[in-house]
C-alpha atoms as a PDB file:
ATOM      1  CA  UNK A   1      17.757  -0.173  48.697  1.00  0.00           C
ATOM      2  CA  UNK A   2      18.152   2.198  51.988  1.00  0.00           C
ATOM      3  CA  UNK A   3      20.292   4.059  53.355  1.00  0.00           C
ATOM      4  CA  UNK A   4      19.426   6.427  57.278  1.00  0.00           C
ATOM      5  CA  UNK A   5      17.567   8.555  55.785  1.00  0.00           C
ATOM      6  CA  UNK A   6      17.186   7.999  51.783  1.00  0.00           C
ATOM      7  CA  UNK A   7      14.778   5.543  50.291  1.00  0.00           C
ATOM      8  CA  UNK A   8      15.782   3.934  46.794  1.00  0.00           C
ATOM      9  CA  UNK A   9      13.114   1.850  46.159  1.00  0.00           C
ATOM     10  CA  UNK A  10      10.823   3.975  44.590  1.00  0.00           C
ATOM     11  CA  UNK A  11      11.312   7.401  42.717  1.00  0.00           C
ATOM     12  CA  UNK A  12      10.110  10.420  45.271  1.00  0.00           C
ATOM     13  CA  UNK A  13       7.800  12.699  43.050  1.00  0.00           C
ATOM     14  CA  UNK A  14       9.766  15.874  44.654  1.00  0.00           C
ATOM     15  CA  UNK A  15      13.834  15.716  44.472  1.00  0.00           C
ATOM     16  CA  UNK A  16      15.556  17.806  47.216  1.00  0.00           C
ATOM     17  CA  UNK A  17      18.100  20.314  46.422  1.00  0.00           C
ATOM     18  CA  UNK A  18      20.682  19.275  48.624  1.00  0.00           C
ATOM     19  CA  UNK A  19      21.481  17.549  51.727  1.00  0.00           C
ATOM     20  CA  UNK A  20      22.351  18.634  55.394  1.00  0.00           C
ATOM     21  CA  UNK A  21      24.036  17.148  58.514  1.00  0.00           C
ATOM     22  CA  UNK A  22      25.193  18.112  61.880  1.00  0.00           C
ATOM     23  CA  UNK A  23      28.784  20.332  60.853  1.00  0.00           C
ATOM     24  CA  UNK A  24      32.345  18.910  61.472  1.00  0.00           C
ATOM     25  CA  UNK A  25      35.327  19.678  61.254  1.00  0.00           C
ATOM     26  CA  UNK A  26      36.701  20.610  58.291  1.00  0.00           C
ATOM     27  CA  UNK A  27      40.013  18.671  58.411  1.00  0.00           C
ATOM     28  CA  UNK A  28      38.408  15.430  59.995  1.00  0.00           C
ATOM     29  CA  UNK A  29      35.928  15.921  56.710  1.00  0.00           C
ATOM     30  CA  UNK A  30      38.513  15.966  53.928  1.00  0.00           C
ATOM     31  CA  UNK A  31      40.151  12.597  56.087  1.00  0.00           C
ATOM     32  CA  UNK A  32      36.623  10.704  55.966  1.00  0.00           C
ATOM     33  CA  UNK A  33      36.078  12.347  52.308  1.00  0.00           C
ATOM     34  CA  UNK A  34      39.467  10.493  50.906  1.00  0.00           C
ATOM     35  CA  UNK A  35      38.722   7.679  52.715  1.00  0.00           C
ATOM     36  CA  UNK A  36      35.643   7.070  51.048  1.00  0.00           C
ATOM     37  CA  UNK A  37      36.780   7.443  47.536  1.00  0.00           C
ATOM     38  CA  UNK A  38      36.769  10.624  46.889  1.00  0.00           C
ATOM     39  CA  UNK A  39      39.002  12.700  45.406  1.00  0.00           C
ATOM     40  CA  UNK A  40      39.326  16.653  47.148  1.00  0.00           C
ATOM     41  CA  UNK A  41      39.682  19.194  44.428  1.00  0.00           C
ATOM     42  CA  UNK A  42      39.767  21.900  46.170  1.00  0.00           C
ATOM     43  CA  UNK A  43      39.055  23.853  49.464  1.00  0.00           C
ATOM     44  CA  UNK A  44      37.429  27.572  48.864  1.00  0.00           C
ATOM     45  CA  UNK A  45      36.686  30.215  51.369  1.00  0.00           C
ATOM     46  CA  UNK A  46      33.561  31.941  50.099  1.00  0.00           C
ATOM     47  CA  UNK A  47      32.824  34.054  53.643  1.00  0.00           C
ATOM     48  CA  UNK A  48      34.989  34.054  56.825  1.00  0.00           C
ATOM     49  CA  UNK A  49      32.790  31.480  58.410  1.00  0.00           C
ATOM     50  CA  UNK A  50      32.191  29.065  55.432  1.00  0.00           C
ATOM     51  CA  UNK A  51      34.089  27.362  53.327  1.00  0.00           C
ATOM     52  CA  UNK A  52      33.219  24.566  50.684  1.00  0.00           C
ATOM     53  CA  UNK A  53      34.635  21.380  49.932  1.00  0.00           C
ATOM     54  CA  UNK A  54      34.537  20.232  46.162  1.00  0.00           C
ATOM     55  CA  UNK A  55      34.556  16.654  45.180  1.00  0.00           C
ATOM     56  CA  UNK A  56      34.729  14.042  42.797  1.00  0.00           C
ATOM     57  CA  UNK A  57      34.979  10.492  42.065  1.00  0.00           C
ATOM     58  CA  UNK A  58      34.171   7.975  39.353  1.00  0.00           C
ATOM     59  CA  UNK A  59      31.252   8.023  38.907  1.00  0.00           C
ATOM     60  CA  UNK A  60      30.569  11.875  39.268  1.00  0.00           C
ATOM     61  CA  UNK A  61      33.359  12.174  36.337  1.00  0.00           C
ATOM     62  CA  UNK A  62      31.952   9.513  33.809  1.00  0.00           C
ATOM     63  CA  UNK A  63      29.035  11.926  33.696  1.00  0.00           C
ATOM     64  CA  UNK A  64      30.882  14.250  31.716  1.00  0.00           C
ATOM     65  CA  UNK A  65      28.833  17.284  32.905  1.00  0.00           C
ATOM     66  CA  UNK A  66      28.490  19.782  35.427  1.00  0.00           C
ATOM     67  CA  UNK A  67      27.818  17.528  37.882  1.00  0.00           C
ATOM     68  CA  UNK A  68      30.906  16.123  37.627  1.00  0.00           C
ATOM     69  CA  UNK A  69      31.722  17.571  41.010  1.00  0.00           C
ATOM     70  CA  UNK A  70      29.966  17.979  44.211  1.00  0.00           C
ATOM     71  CA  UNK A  71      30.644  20.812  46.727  1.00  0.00           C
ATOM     72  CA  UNK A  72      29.702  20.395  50.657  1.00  0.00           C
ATOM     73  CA  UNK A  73      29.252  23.669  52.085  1.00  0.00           C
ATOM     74  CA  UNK A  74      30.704  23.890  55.776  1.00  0.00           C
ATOM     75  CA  UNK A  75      29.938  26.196  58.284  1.00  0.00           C
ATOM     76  CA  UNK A  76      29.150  26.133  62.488  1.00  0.00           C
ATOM     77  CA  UNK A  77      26.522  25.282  62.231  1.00  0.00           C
ATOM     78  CA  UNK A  78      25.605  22.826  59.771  1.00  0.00           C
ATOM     79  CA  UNK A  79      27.435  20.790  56.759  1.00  0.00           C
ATOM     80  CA  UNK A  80      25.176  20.607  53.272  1.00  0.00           C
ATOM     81  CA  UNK A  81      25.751  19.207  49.969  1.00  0.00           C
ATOM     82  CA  UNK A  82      24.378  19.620  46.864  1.00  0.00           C
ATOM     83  CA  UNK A  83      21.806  16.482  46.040  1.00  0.00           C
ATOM     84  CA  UNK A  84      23.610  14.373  43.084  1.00  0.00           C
ATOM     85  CA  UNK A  85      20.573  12.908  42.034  1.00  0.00           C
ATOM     86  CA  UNK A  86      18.633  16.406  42.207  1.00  0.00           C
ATOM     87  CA  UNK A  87      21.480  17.557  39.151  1.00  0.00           C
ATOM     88  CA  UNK A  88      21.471  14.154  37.726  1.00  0.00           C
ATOM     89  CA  UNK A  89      17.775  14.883  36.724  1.00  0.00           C
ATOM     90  CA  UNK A  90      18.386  18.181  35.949  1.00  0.00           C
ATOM     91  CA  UNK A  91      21.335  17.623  33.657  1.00  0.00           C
ATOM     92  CA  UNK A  92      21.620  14.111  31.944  1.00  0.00           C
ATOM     93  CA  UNK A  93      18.201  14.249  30.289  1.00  0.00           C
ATOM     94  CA  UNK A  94      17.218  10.735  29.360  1.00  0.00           C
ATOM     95  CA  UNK A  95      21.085   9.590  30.936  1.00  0.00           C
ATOM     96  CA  UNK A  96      19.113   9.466  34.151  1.00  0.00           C
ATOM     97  CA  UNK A  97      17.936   7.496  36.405  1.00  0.00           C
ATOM     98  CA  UNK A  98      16.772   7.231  40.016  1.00  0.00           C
ATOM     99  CA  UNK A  99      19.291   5.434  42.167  1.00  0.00           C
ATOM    100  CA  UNK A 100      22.206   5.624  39.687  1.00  0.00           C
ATOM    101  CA  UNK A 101      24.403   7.993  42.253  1.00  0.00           C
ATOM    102  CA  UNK A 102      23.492   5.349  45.020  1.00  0.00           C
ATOM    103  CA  UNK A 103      27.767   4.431  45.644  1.00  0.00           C
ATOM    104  CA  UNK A 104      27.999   8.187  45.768  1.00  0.00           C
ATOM    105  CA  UNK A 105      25.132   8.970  47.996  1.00  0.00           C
ATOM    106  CA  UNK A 106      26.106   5.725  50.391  1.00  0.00           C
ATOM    107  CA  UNK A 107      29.788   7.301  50.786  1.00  0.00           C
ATOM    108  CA  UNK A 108      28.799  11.064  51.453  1.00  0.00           C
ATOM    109  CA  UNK A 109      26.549   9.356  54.265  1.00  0.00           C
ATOM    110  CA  UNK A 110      29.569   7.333  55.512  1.00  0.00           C
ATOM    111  CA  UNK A 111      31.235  10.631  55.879  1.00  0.00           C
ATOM    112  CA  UNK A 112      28.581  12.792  56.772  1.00  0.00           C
ATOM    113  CA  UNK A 113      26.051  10.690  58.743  1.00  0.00           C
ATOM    114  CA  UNK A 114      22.324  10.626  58.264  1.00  0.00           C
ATOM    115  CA  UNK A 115      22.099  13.125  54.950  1.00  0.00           C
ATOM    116  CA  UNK A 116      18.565  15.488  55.558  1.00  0.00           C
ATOM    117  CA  UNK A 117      16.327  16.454  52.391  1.00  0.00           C
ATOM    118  CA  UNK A 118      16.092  20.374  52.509  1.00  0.00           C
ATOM    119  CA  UNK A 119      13.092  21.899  51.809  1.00  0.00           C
ATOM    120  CA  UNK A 120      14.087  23.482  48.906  1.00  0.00           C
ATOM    121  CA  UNK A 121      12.850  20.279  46.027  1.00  0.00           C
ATOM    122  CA  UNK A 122      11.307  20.191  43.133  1.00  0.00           C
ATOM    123  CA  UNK A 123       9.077  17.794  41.099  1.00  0.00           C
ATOM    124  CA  UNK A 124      11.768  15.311  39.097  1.00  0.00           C
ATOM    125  CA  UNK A 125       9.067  15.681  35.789  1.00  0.00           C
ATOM    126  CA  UNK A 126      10.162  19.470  35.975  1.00  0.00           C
ATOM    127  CA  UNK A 127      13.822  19.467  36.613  1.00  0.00           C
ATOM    128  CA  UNK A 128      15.042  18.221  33.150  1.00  0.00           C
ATOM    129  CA  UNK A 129      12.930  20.972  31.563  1.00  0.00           C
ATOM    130  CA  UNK A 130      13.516  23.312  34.268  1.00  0.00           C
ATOM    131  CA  UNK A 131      13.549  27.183  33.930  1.00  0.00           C
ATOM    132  CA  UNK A 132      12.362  29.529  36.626  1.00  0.00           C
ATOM    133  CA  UNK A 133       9.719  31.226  34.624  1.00  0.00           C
ATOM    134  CA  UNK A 134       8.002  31.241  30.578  1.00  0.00           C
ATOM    135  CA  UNK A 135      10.968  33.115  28.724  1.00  0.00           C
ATOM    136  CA  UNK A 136      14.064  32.401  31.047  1.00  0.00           C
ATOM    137  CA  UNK A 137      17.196  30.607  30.177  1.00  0.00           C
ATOM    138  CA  UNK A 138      16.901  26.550  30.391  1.00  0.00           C
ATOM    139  CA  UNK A 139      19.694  24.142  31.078  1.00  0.00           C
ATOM    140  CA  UNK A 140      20.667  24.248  27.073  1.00  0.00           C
ATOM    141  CA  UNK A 141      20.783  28.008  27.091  1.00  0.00           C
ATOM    142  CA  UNK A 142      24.098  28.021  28.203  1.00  0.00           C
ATOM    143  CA  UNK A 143      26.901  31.340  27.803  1.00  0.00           C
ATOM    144  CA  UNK A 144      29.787  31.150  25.419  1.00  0.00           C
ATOM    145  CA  UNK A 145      32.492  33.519  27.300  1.00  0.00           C
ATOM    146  CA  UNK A 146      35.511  33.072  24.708  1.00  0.00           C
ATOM    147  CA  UNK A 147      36.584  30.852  22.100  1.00  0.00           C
ATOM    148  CA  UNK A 148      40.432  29.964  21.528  1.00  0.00           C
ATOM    149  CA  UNK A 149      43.018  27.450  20.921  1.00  0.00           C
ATOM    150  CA  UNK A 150      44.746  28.145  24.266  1.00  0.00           C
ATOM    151  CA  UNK A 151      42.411  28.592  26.536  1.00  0.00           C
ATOM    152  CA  UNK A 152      43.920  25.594  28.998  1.00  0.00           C
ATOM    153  CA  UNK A 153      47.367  28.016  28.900  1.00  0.00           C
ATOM    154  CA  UNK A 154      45.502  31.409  29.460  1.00  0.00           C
ATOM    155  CA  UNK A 155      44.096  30.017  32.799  1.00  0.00           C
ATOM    156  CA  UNK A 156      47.901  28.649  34.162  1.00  0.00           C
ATOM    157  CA  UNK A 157      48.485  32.183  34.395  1.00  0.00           C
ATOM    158  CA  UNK A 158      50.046  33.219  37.575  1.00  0.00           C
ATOM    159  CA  UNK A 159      46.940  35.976  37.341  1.00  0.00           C
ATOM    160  CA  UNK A 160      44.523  33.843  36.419  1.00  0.00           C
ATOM    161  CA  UNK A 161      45.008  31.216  39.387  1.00  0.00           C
ATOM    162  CA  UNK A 162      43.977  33.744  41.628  1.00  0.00           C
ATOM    163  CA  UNK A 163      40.593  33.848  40.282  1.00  0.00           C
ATOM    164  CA  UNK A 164      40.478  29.519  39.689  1.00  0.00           C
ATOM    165  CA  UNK A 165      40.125  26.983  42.381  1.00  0.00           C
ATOM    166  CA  UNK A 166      40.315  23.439  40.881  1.00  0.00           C
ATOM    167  CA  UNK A 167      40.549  22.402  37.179  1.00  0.00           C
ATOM    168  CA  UNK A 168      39.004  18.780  36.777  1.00  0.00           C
ATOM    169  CA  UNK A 169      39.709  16.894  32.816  1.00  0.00           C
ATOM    170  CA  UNK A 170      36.700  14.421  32.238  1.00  0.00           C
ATOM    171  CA  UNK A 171      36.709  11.595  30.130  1.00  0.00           C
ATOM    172  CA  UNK A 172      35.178  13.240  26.893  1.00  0.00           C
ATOM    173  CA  UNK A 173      38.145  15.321  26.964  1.00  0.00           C
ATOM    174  CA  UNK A 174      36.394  18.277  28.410  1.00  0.00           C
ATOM    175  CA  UNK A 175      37.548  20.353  31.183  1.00  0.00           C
ATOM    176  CA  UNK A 176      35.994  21.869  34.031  1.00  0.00           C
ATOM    177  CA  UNK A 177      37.020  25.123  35.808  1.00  0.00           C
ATOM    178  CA  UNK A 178      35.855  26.347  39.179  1.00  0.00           C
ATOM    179  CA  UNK A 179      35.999  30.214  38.863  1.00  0.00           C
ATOM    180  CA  UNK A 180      36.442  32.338  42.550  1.00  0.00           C
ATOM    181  CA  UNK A 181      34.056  35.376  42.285  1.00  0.00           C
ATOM    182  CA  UNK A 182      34.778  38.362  43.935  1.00  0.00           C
ATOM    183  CA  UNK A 183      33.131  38.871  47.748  1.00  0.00           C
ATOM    184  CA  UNK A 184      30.708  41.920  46.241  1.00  0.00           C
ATOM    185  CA  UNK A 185      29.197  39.207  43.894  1.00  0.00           C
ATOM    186  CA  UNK A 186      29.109  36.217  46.855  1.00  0.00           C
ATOM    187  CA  UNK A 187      26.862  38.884  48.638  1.00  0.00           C
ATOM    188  CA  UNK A 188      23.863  37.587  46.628  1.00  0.00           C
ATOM    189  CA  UNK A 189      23.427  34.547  49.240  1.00  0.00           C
ATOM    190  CA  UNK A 190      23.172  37.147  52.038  1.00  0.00           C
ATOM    191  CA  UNK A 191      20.701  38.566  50.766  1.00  0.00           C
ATOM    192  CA  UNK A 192      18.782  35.905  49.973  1.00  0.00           C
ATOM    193  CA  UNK A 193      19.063  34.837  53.788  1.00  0.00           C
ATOM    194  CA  UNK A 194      21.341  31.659  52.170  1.00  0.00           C
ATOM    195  CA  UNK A 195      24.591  32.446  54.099  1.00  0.00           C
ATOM    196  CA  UNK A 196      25.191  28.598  54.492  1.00  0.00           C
ATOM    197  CA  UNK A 197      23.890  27.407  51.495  1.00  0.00           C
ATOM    198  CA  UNK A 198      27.623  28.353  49.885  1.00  0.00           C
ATOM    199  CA  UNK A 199      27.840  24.674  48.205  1.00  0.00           C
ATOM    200  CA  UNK A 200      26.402  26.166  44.888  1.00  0.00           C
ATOM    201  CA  UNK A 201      30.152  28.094  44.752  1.00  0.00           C
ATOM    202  CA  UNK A 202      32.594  28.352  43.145  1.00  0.00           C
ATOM    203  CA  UNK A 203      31.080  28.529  40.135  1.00  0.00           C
ATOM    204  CA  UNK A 204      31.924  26.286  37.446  1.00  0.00           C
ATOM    205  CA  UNK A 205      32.758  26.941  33.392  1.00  0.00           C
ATOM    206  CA  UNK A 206      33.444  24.518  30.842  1.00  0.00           C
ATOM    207  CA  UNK A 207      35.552  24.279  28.051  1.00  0.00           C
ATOM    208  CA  UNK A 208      34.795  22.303  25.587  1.00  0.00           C
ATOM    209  CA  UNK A 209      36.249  21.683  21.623  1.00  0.00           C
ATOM    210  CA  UNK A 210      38.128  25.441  22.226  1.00  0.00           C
ATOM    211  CA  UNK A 211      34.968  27.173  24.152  1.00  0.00           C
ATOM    212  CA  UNK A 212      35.072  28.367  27.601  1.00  0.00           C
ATOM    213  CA  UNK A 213      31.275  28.400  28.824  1.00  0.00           C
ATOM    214  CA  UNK A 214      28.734  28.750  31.628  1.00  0.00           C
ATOM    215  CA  UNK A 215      25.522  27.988  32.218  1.00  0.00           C
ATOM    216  CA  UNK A 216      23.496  30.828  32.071  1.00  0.00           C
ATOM    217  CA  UNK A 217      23.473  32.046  36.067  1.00  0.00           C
ATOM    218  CA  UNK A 218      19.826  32.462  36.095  1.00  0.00           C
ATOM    219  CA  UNK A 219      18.951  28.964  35.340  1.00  0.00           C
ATOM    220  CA  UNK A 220      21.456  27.752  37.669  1.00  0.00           C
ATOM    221  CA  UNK A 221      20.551  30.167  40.830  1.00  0.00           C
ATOM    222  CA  UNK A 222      16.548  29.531  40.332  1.00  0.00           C
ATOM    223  CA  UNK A 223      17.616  25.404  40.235  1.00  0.00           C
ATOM    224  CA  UNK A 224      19.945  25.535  43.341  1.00  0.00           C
ATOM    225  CA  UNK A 225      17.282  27.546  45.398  1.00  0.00           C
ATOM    226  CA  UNK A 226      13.813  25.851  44.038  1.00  0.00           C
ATOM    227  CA  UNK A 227      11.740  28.094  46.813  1.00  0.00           C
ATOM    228  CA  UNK A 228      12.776  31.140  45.116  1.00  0.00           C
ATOM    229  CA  UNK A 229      10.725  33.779  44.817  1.00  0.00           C
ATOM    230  CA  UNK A 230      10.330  36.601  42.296  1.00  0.00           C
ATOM    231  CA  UNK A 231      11.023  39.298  44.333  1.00  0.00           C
ATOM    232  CA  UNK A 232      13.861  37.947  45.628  1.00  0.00           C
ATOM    233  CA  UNK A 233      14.944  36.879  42.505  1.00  0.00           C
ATOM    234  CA  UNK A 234      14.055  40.544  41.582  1.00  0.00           C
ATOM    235  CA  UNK A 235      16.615  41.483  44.458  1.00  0.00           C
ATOM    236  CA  UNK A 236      19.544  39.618  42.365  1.00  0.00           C
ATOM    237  CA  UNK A 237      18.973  40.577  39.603  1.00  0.00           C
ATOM    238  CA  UNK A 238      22.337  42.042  38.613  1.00  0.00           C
ATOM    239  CA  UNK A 239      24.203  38.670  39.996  1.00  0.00           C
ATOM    240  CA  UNK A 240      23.763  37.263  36.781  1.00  0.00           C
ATOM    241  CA  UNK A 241      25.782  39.855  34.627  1.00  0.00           C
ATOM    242  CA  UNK A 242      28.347  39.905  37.574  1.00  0.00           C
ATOM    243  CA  UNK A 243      29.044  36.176  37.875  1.00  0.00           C
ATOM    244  CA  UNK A 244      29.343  36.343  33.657  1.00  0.00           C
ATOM    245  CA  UNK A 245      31.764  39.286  34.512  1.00  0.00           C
ATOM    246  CA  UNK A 246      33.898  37.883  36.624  1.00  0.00           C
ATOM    247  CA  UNK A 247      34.385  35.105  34.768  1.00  0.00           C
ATOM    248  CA  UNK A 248      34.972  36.486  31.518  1.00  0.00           C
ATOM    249  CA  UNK A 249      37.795  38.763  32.846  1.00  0.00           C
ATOM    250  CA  UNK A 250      39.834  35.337  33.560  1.00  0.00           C
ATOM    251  CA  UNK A 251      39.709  34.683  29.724  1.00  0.00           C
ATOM    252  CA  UNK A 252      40.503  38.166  28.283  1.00  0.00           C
END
């Protein structure tokens, strides 16, 4: 199996991160997007110039995880989406298996055209044991923000739907919430020099049997940029505390 610019034949040793393409426009996007299948959950300014797509379908949702959803950032100058077989390895454990997003992968190229691997990849042994360095979080280590009955009715809130983009329900019964953080805490991708790498926003929590989590925001920033280093990691290092912030206010 082929597609332009993806071989399915045989497992890569080194996933990519995500995808890129030439940009387009955003409407003419969402029409290809539905006509492929997918369904739009939402449409989320993160800076003036970019704005990111989140999507779902199917097979994304029988996953019943966090990668449930896809988001395409979209900017000028280029279009990129986050790699579903990347998070597949990274998240479903033993679940996985190479080629199991192909339908997925085969639409977002319908829409998007020939889909490039980024530079940013990592070895697919590593990703399903992935942490960024001996004694940081791993996929498992995940945040519990609050635990209630009503958490479902806290976020319908005319308040709280200011700081939520999309709420998707998943088979298991789960639900996941796509949390707006403020613009001080969205600088952390300019200064990593990732202004159009925006498709790892917004930032997702889960709720699960009365929970509201996350995954802990250093396993999931080292992940979605692979080439990190430490001293840029260094340079975030209070994005962590302020993506758990900003979240956790939605819930109080």
């Amino acid at each position: 199996m082929q597609l332009n610019g993806i071989e399915f034949s045989e497992e890569p040793k080194k996933l990519s991160a995500y995808y890129s393409a030439p940009s387009q426009n955003i409407a003419v996007l969402e029409r290809k997007l539905l006509h492929q299948g997918f369904e739009i959950l939402a449409v989320t300014s993160i800076f003036p110039d970019s704005s990111v797509i989140t999507i779902t379908n199917e097979e994304l949702k029988n996953t019943n995880s966090y990668m449930a959803t896809l988001q395409i950032s979209v900017n000028t100058e280029d279009v990129r989406v986050q790699n579903p077989s990347y998070l597949g390895a990274a998240y479903l454990g033993e679940k996985y298996y190479y080629g199991m997003f192909y339908d997925t992968i085969t639409a977002l190229e319908n829409v998007l055209g020939t889909l490039h691997s980024s530079a940013e990849k990592l070895n697919v042994k590593e990703l399903g044991n992935y942490c960024f360095m001996y004694g940081l979080p791993k996929k498992d280590d995940i945040l519990n923000i609050k635990a209630d009955a009503n958490l479902l009715n806290k976020i319908s809130t005319k308040e709280a739907k200011r700081h939520i983009t999309y709420q998707l329900k998943l088979p298991n019964g789960t639900t996941l919430i796509g949390h707006k953080l403020n613009h001080k805490t969205n600088e952390f991708l300019n200064v990593l020099g990732e202004h159009r790498s925006s498709h790892v926003l917004p930032y997702e929590a889960m709720i699960k049997d009365n929970v509201v989590s996350i995954m802990n925001p250093k396993y999931y920033l080292a992940l979605s940029f692979p080439e990190l280093t430490l001293e840029q990691f260094i340079q975030i290092a209070s994005t962590p505390d302020q993506i758990y912030r900003n979240i956790k206010k939605v819930y109080q």
